[in-house]
PDB file of N, CA and C in Angstrom:
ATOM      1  N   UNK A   1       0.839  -1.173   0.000  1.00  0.00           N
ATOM      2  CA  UNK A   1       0.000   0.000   0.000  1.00  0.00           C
ATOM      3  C   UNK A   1       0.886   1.238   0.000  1.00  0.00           C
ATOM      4  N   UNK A   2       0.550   2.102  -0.898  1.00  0.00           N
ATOM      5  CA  UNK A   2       1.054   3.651  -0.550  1.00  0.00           C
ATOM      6  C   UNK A   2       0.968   4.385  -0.088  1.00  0.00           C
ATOM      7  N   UNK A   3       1.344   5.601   0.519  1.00  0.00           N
ATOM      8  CA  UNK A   3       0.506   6.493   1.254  1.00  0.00           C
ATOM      9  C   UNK A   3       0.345   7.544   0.193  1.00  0.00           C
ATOM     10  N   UNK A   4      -0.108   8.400  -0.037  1.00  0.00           N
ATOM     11  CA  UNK A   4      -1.138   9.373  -0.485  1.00  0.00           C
ATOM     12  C   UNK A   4       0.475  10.502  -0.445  1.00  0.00           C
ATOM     13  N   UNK A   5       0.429  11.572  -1.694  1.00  0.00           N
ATOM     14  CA  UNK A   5       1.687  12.603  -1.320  1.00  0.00           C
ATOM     15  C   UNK A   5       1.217  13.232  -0.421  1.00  0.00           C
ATOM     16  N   UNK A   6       1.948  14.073   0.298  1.00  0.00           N
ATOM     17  CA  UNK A   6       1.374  15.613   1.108  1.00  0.00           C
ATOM     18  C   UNK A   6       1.246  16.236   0.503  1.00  0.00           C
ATOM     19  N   UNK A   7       0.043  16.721   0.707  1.00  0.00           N
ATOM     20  CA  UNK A   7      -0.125  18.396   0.047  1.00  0.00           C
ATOM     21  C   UNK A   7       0.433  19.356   1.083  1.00  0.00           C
ATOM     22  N   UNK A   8       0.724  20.351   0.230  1.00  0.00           N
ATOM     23  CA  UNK A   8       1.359  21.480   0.356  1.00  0.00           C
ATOM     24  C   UNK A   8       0.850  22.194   1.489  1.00  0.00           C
ATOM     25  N   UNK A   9       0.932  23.024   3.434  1.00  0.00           N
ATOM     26  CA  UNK A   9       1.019  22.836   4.147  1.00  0.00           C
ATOM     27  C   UNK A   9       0.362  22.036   5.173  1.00  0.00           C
ATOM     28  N   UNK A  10       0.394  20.652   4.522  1.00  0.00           N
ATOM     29  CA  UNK A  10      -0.143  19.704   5.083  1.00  0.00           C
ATOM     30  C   UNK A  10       0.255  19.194   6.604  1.00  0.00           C
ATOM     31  N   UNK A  11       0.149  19.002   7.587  1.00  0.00           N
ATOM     32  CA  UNK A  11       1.093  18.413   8.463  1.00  0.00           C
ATOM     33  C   UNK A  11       2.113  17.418   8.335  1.00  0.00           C
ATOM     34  N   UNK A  12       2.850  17.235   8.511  1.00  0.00           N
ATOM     35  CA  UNK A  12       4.306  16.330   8.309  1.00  0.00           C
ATOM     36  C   UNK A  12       4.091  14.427   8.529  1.00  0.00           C
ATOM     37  N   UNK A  13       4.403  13.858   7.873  1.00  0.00           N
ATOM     38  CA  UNK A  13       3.872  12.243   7.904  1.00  0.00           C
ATOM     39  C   UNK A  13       4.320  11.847   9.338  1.00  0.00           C
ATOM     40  N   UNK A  14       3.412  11.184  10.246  1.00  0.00           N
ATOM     41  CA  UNK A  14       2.876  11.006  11.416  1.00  0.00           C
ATOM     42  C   UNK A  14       4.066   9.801  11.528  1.00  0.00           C
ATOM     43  N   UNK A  15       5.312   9.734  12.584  1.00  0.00           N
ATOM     44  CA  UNK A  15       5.906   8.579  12.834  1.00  0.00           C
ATOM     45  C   UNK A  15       5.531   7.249  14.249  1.00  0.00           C
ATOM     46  N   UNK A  16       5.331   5.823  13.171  1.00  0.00           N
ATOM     47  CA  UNK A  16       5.235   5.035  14.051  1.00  0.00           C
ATOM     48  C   UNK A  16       5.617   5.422  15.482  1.00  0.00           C
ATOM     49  N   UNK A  17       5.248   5.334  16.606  1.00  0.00           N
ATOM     50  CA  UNK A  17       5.952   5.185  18.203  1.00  0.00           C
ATOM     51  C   UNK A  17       6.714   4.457  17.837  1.00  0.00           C
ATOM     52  N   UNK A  18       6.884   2.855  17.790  1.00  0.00           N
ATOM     53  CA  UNK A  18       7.920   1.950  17.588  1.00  0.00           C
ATOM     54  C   UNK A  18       9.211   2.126  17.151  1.00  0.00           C
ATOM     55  N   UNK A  19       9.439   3.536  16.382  1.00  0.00           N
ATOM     56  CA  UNK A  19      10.431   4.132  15.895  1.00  0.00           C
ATOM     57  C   UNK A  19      10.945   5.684  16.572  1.00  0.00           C
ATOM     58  N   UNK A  20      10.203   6.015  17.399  1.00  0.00           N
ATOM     59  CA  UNK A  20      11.065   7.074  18.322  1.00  0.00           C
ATOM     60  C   UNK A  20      11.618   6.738  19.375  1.00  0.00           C
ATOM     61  N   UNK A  21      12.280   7.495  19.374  1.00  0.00           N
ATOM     62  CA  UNK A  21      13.675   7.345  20.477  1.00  0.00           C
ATOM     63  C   UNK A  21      13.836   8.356  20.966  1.00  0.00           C
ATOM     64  N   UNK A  22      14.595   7.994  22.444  1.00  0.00           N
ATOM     65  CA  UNK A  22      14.661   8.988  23.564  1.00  0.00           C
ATOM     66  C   UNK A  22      16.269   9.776  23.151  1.00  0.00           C
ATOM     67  N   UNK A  23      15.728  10.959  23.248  1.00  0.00           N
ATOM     68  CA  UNK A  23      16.975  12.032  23.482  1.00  0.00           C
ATOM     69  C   UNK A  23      18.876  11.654  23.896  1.00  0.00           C
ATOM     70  N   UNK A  24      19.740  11.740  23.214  1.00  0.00           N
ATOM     71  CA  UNK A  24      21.034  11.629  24.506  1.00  0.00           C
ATOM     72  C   UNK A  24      21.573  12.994  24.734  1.00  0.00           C
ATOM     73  N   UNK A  25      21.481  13.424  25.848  1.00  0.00           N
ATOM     74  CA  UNK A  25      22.606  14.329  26.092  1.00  0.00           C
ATOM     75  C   UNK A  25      23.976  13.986  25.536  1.00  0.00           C
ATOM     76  N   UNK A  26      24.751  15.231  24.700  1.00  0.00           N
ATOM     77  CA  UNK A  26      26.120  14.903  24.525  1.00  0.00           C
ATOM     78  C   UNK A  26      26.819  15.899  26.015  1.00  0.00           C
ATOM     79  N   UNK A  27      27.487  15.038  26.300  1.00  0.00           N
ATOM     80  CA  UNK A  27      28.808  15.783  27.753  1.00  0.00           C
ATOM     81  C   UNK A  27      29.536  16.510  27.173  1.00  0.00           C
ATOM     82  N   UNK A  28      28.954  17.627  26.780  1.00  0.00           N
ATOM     83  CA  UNK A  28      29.882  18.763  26.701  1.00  0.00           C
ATOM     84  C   UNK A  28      29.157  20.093  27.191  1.00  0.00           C
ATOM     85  N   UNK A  29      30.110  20.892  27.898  1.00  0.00           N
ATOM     86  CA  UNK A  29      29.783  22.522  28.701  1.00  0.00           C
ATOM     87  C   UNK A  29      29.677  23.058  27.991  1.00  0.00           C
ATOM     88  N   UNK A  30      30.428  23.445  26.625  1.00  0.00           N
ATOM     89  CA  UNK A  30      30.439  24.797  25.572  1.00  0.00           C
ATOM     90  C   UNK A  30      31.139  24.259  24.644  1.00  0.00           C
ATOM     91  N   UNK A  31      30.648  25.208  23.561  1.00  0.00           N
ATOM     92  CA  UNK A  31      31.463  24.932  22.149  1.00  0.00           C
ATOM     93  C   UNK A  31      32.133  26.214  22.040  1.00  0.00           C
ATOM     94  N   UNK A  32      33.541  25.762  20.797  1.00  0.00           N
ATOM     95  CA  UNK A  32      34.398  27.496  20.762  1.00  0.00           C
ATOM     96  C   UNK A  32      33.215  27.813  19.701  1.00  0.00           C
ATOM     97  N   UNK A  33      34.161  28.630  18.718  1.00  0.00           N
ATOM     98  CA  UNK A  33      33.539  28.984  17.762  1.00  0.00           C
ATOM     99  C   UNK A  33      33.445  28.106  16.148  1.00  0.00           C
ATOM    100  N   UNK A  34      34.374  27.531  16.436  1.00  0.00           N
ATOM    101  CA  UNK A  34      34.706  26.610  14.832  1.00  0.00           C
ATOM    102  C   UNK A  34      33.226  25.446  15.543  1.00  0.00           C
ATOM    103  N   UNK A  35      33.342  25.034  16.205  1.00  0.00           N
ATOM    104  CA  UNK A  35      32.332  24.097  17.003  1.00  0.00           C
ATOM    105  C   UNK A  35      30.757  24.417  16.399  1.00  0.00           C
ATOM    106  N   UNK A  36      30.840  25.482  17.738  1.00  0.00           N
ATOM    107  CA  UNK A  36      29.496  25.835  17.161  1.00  0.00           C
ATOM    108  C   UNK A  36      28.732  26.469  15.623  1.00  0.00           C
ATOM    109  N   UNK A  37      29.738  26.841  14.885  1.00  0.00           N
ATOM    110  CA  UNK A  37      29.376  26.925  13.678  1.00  0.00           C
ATOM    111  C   UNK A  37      28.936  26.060  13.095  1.00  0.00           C
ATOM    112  N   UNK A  38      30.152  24.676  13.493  1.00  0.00           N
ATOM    113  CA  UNK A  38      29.948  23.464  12.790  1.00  0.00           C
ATOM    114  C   UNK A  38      28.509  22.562  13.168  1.00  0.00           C
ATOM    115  N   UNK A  39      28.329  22.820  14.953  1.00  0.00           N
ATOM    116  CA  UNK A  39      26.922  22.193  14.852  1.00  0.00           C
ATOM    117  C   UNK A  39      25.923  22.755  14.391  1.00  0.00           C
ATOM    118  N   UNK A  40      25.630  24.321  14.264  1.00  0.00           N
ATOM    119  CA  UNK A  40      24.461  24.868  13.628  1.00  0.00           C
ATOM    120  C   UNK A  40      24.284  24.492  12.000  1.00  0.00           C
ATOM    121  N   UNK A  41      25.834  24.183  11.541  1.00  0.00           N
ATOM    122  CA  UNK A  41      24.980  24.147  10.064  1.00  0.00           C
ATOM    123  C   UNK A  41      24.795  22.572   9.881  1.00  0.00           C
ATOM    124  N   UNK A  42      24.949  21.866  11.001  1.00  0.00           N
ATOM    125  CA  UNK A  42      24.621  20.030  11.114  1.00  0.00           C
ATOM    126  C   UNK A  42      23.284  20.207  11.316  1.00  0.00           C
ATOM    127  N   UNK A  43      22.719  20.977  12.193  1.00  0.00           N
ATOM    128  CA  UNK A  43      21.485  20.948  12.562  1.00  0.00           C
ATOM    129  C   UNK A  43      20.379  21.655  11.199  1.00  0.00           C
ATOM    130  N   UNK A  44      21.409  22.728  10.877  1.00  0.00           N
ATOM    131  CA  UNK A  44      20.482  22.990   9.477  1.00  0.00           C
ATOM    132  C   UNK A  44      19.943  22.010   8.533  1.00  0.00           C
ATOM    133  N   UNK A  45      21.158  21.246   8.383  1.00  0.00           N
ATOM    134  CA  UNK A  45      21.228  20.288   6.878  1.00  0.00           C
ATOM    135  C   UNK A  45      19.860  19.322   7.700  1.00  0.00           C
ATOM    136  N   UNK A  46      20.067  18.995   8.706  1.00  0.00           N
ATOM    137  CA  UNK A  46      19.351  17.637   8.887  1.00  0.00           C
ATOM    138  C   UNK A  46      17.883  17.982   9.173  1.00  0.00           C
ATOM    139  N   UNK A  47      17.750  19.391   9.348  1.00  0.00           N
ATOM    140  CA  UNK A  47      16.170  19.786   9.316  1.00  0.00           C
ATOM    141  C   UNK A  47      15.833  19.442   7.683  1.00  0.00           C
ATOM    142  N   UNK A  48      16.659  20.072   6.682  1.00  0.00           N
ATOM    143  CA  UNK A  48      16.712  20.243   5.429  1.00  0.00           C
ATOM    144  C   UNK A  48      16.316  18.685   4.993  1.00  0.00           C
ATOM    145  N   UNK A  49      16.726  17.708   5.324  1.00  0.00           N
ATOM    146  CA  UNK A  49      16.999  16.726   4.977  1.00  0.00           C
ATOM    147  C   UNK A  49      15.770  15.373   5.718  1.00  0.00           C
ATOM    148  N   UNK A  50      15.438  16.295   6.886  1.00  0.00           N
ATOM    149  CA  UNK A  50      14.013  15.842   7.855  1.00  0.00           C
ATOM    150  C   UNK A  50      12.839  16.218   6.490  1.00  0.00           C
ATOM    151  N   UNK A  51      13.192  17.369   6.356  1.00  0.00           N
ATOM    152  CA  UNK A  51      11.696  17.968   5.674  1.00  0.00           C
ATOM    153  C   UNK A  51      11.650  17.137   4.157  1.00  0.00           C
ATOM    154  N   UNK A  52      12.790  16.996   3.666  1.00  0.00           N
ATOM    155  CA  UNK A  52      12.703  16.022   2.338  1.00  0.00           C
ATOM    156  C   UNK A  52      12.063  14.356   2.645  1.00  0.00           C
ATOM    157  N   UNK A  53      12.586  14.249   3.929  1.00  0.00           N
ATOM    158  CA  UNK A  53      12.440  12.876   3.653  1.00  0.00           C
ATOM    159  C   UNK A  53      10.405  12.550   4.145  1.00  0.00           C
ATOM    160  N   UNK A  54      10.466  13.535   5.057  1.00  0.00           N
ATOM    161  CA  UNK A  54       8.908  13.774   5.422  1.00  0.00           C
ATOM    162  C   UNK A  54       7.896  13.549   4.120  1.00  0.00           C
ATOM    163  N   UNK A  55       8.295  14.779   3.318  1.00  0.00           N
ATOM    164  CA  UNK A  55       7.533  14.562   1.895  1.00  0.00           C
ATOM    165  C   UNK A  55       7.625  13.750   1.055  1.00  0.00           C
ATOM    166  N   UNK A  56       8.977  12.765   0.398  1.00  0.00           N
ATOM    167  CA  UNK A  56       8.834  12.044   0.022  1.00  0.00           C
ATOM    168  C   UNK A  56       7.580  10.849   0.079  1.00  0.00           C
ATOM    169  N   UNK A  57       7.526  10.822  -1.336  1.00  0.00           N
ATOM    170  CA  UNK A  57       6.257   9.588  -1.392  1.00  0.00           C
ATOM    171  C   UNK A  57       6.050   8.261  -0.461  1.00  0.00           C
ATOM    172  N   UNK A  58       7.186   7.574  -0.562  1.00  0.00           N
ATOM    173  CA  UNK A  58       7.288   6.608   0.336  1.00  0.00           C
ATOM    174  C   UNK A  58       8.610   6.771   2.033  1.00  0.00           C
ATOM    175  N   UNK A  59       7.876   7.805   2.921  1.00  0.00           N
ATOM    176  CA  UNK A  59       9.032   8.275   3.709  1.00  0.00           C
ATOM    177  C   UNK A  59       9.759   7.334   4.587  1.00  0.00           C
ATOM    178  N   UNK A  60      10.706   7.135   4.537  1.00  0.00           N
ATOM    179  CA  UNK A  60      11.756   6.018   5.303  1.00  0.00           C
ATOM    180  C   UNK A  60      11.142   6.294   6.688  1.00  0.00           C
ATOM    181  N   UNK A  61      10.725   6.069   8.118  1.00  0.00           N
ATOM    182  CA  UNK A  61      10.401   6.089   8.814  1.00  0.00           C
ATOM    183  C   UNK A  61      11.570   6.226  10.102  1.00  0.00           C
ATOM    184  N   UNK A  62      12.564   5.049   9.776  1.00  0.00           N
ATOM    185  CA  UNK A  62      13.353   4.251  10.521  1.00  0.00           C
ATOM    186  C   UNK A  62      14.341   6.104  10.366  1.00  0.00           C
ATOM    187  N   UNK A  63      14.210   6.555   9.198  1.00  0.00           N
ATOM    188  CA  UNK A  63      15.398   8.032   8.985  1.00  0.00           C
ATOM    189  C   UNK A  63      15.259   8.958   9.724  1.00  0.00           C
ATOM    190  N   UNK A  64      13.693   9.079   9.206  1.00  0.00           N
ATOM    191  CA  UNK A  64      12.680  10.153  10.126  1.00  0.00           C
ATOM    192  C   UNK A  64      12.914  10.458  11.961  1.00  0.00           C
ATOM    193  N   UNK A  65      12.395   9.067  12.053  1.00  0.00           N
ATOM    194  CA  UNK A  65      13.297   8.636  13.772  1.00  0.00           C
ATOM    195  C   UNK A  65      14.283   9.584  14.252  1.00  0.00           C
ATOM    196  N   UNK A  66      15.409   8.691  13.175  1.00  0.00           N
ATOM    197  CA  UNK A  66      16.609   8.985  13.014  1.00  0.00           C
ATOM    198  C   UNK A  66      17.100  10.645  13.321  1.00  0.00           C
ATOM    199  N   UNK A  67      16.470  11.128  11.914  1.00  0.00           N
ATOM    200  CA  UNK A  67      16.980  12.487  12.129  1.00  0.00           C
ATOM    201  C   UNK A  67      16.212  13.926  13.167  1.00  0.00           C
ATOM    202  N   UNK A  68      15.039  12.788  14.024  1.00  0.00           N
ATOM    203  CA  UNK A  68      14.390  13.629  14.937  1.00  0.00           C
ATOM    204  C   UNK A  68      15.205  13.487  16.168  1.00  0.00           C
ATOM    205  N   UNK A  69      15.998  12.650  16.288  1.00  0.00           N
ATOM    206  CA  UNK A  69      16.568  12.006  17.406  1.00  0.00           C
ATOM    207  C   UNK A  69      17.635  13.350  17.111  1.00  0.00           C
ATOM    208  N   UNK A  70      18.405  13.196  16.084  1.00  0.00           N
ATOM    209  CA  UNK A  70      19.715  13.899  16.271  1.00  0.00           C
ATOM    210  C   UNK A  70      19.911  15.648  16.174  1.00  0.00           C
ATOM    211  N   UNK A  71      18.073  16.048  15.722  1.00  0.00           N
ATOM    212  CA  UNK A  71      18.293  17.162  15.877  1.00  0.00           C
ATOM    213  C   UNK A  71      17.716  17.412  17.601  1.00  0.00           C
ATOM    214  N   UNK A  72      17.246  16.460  17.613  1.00  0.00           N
ATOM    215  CA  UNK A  72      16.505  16.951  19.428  1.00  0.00           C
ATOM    216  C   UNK A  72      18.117  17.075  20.055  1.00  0.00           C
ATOM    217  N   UNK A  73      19.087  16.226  19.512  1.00  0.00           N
ATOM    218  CA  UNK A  73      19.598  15.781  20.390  1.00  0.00           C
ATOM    219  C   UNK A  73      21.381  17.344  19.654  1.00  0.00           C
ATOM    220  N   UNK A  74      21.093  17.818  18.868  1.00  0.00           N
ATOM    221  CA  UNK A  74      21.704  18.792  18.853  1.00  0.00           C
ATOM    222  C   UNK A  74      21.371  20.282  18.979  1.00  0.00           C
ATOM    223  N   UNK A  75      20.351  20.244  19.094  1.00  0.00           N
ATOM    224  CA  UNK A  75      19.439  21.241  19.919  1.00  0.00           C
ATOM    225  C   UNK A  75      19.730  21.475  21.385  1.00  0.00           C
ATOM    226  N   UNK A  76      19.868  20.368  21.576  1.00  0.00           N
ATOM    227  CA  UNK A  76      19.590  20.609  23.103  1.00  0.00           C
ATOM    228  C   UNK A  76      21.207  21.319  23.638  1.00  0.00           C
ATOM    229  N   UNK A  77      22.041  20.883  22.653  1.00  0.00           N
ATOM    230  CA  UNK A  77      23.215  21.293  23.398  1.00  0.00           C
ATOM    231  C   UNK A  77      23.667  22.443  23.020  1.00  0.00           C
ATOM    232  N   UNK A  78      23.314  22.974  21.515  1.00  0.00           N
ATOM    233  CA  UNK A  78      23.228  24.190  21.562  1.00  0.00           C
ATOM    234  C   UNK A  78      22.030  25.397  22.479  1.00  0.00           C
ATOM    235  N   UNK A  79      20.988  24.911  22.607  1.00  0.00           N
ATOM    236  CA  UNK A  79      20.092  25.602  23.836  1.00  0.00           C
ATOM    237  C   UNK A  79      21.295  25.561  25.230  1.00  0.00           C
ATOM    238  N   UNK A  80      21.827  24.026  25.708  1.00  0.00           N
ATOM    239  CA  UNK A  80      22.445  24.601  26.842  1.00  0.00           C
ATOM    240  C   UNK A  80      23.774  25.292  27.095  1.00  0.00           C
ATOM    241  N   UNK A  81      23.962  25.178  25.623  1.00  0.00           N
ATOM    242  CA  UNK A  81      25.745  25.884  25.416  1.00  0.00           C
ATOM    243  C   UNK A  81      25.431  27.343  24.999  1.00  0.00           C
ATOM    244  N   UNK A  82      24.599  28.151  24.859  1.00  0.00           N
ATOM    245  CA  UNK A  82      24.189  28.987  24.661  1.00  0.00           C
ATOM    246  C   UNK A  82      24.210  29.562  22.801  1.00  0.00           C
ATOM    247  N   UNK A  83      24.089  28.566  22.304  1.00  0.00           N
ATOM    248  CA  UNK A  83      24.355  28.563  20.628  1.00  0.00           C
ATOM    249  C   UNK A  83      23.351  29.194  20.094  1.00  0.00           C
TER     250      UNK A  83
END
């Protein structure tokens, strides 16, 4: 079976529970500056790359997970590193 495309500002394809995952803190206090540059534009690409795979016709799920996990999970350290 297929799922149906999204229309255009549709809400984002709904992920199984079975496939989310809990947050990790990374152990680190602060980033310099080469750092934090480098995680903001990681966190860019993988929104970039969340939102493609969302729309895609048949969306990988297991990615989706994936790349919700790693932006929660680079978020968070730029929120506590002050990024």
């Amino acid at each position: 079976m297929t799922q149906p495309d999204p229309q255009p500002g549709s809400p984002a394809t709904p992920v199984p529970a079975h496939f989310e995952r809990e947050i990790e803190a990374i152990d680190v206090d602060e980033l310099d500056k080469e750092n934090l540059g480098w995680t903001k534009t990681y966190v860019a690409g993988l929104r970039d790359r969340l939102a493609t795979e969302q729309a895609a016709a048949s969306p990988d799920f297991v990615m989706i997970s994936y790349l919700k996990k790693e932006i929660a999970t680079y978020q968070e350290l730029l929120d506590r590193t002050g990024g």
